[in-house]
Protein backbone atom coordinates (compact mmCIF):
# COMPACT_ATOMS: atom_id res chain seq x y z
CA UNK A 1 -114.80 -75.31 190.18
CA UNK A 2 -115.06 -71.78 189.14
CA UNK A 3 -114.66 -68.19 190.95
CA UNK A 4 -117.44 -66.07 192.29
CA UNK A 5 -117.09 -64.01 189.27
CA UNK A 6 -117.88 -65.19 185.37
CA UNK A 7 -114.28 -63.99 184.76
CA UNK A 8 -111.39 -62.08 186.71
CA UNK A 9 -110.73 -58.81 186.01
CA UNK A 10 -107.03 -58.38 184.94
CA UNK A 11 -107.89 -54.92 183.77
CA UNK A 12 -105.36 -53.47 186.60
CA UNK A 13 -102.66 -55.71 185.49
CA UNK A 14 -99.75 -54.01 182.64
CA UNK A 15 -99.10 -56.74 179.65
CA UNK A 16 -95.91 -58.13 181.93
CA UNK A 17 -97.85 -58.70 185.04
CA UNK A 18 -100.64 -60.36 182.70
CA UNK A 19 -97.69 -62.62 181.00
CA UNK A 20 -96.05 -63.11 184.42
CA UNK A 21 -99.73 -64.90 185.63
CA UNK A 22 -100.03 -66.63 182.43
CA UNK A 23 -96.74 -68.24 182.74
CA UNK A 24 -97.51 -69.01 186.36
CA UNK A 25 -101.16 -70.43 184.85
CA UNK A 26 -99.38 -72.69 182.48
CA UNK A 27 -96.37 -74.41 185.28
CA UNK A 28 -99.87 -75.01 187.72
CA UNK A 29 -101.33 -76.74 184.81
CA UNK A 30 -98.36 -78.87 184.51
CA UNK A 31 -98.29 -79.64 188.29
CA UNK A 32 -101.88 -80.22 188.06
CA UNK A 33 -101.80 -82.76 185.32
CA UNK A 34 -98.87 -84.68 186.98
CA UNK A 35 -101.12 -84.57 190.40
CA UNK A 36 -103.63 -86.41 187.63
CA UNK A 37 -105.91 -83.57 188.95
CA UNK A 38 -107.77 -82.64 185.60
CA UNK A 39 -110.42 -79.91 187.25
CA UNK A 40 -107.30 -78.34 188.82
CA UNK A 41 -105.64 -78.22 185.44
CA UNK A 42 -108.84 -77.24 183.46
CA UNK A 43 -108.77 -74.07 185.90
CA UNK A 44 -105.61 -72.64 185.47
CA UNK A 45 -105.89 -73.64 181.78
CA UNK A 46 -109.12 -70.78 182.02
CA UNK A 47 -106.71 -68.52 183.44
CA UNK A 48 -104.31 -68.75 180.47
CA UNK A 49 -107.06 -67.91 178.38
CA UNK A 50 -108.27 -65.19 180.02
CA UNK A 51 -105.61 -63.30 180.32
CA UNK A 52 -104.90 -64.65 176.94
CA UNK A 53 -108.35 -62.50 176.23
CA UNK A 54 -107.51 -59.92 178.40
CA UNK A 55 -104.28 -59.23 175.89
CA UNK A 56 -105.79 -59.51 172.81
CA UNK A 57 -108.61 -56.72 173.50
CA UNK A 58 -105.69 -54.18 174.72
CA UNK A 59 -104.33 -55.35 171.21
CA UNK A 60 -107.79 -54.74 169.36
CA UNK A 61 -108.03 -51.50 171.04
CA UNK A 62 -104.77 -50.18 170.27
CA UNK A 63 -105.37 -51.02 166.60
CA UNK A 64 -108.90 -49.24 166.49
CA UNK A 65 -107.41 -46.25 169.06
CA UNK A 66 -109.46 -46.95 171.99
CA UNK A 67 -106.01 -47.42 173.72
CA UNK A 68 -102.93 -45.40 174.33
CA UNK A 69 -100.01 -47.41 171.48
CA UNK A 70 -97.95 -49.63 173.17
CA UNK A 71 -95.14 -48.09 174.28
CA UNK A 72 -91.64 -49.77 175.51
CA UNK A 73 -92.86 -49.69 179.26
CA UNK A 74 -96.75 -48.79 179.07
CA UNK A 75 -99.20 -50.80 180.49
CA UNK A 76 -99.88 -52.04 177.62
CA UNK A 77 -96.77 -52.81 176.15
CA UNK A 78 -95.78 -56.50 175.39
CA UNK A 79 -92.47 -58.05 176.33
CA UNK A 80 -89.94 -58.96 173.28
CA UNK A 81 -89.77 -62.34 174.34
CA UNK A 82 -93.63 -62.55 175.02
CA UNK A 83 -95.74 -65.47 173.25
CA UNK A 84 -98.40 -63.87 171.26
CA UNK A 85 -102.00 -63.81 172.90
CA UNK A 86 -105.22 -65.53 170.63
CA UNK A 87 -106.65 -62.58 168.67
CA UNK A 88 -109.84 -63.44 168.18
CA UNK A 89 -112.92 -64.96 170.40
CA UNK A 90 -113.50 -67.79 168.11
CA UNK A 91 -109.83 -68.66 168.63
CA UNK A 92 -110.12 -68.60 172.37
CA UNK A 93 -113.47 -70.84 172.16
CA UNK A 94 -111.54 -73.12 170.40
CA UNK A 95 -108.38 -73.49 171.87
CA UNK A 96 -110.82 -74.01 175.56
CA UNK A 97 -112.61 -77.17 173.67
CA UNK A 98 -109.49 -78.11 172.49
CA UNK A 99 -107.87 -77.50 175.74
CA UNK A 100 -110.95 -80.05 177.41
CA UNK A 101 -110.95 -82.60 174.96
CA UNK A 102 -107.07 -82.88 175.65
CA UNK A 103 -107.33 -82.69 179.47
CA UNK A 104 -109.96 -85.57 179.28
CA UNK A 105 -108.19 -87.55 177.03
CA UNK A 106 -104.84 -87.20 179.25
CA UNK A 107 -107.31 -88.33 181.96
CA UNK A 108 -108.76 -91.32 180.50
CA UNK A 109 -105.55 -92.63 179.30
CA UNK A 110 -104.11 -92.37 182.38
CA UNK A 111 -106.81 -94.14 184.08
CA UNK A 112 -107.00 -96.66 182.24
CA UNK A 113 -103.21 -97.33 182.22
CA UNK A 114 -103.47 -97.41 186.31
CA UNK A 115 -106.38 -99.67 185.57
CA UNK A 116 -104.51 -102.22 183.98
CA UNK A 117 -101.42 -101.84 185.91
CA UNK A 118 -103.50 -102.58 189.06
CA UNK A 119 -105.08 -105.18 187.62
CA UNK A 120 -108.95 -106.61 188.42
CA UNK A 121 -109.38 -105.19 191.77
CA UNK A 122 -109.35 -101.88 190.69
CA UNK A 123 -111.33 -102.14 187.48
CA UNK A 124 -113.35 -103.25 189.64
CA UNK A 125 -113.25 -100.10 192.01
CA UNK A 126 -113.41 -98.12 189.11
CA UNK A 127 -116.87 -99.59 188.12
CA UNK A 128 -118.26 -98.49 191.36
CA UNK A 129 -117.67 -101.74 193.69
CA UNK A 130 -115.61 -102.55 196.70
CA UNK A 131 -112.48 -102.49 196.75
CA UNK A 132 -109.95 -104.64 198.74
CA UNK A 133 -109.92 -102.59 201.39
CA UNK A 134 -114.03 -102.49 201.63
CA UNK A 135 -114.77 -98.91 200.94
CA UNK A 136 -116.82 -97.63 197.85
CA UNK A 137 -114.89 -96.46 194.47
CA UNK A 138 -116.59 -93.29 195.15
CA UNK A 139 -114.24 -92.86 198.46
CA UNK A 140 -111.12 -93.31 196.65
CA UNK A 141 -111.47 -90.71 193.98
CA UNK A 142 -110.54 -86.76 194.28
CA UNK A 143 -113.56 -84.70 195.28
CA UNK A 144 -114.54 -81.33 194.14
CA UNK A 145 -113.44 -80.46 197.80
CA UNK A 146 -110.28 -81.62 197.11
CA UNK A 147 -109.87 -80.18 194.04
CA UNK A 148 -110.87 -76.55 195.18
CA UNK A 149 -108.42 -76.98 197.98
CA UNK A 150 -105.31 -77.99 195.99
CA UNK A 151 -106.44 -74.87 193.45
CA UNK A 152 -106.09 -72.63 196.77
CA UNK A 153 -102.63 -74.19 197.68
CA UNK A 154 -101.45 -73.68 193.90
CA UNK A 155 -102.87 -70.07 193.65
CA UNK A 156 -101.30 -69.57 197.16
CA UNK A 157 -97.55 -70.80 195.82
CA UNK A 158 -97.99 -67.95 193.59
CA UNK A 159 -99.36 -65.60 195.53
CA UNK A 160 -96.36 -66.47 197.98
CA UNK A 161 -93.62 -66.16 195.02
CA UNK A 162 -91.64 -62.50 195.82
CA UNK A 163 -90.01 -62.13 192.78
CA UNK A 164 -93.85 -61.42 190.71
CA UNK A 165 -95.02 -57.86 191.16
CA UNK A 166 -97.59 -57.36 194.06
CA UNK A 167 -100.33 -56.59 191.63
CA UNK A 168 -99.69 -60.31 190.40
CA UNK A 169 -99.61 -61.31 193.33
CA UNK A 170 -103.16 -59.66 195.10
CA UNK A 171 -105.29 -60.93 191.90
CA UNK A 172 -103.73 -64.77 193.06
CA UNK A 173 -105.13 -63.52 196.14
CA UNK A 174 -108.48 -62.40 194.71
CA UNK A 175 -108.90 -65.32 192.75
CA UNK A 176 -107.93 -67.67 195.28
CA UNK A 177 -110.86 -65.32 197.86
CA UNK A 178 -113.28 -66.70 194.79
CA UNK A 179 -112.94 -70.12 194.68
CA UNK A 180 -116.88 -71.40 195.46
CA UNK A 181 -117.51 -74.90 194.33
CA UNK A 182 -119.74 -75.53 190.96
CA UNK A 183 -123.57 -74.95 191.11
């Protein structure tokens, strides 16, 4: 599942609206894996990381002076309080793979421990056969469909939350516009 776009553009955003979605990124991400819902996750896990990115160039430009300093309120400014963003791209590609390769291990573990709580019938399901009820493994397993609707519903819970700024709030709405399934 990914937007229309290669990447959102959180260029209109000040550094406490981008840390306001990046918190919001990282609770959906939490609901997503407790929904067992790893594309879901693996989505708003991109959205940390871009704005993530989106940080750490304002940073890299107010170092070289391509950007105003930081200033106590500026749109660039960082909150006391706020967790540092990756600096560098081959930090960001990392912490993605390492992001994955967590997410799909979460996955598989948790498969297979509803695997052997459920006992034969459902390894069996999970190979591809029938299950007890007579429908196809295939049936019984989350779709992309599924997945790009629950992303709407969690993009919508922010978009719907009044106390983030209503810049925060239209780019939930932009990226939730975006949704298209994968090619």
């Amino acid at each position: 599942m990914t937007t229309a776009g290669a990447r959102p553009d959180l260029s209109h955003l000040d550094a406490i609206d981008l840390q306001a979605l990046r918190l919001g990124a990282q609770v959906m991400v939490h609901k997503a894996e407790l929904a067992a819902r790893p594309r879901v996750e693996l989505f708003f896990r991109g959205l940390q990381l871009t704005v993530d990115e989106e940080l750490a160039r304002r940073r890299r430009g107010a170092e070289e002076g391509a950007l105003p300093p930081p200033g106590p309120h500026g749109p660039h400014a960082l909150p006391p309080h706020a967790t540092p963003p990756l600096t560098a791209p081959e930090d960001v590609a990392a912490a993605a793979a390492a992001a994955a390769a967590a997410s799909a291990a979460s996955a598989a573990a948790r498969t297979s421990a509803a695997t052997a709580q459920a006992g034969p019938a459902a390894a069996n399901a999970q190979a591809g056969g029938e299950t007890a009820a007579g429908g196809s493994a295939a049936s019984l397993s989350p779709g992309a469909a599924d997945d790009r609707r629950l992303t709407a519903e969690y993009l919508d819970l922010l978009a719907a939350n009044p106390r983030l700024s209503a810049a925060v709030r239209d780019a939930c709405h932009a990226l939730r516009d975006g949704l298209r399934p994968d090619a």
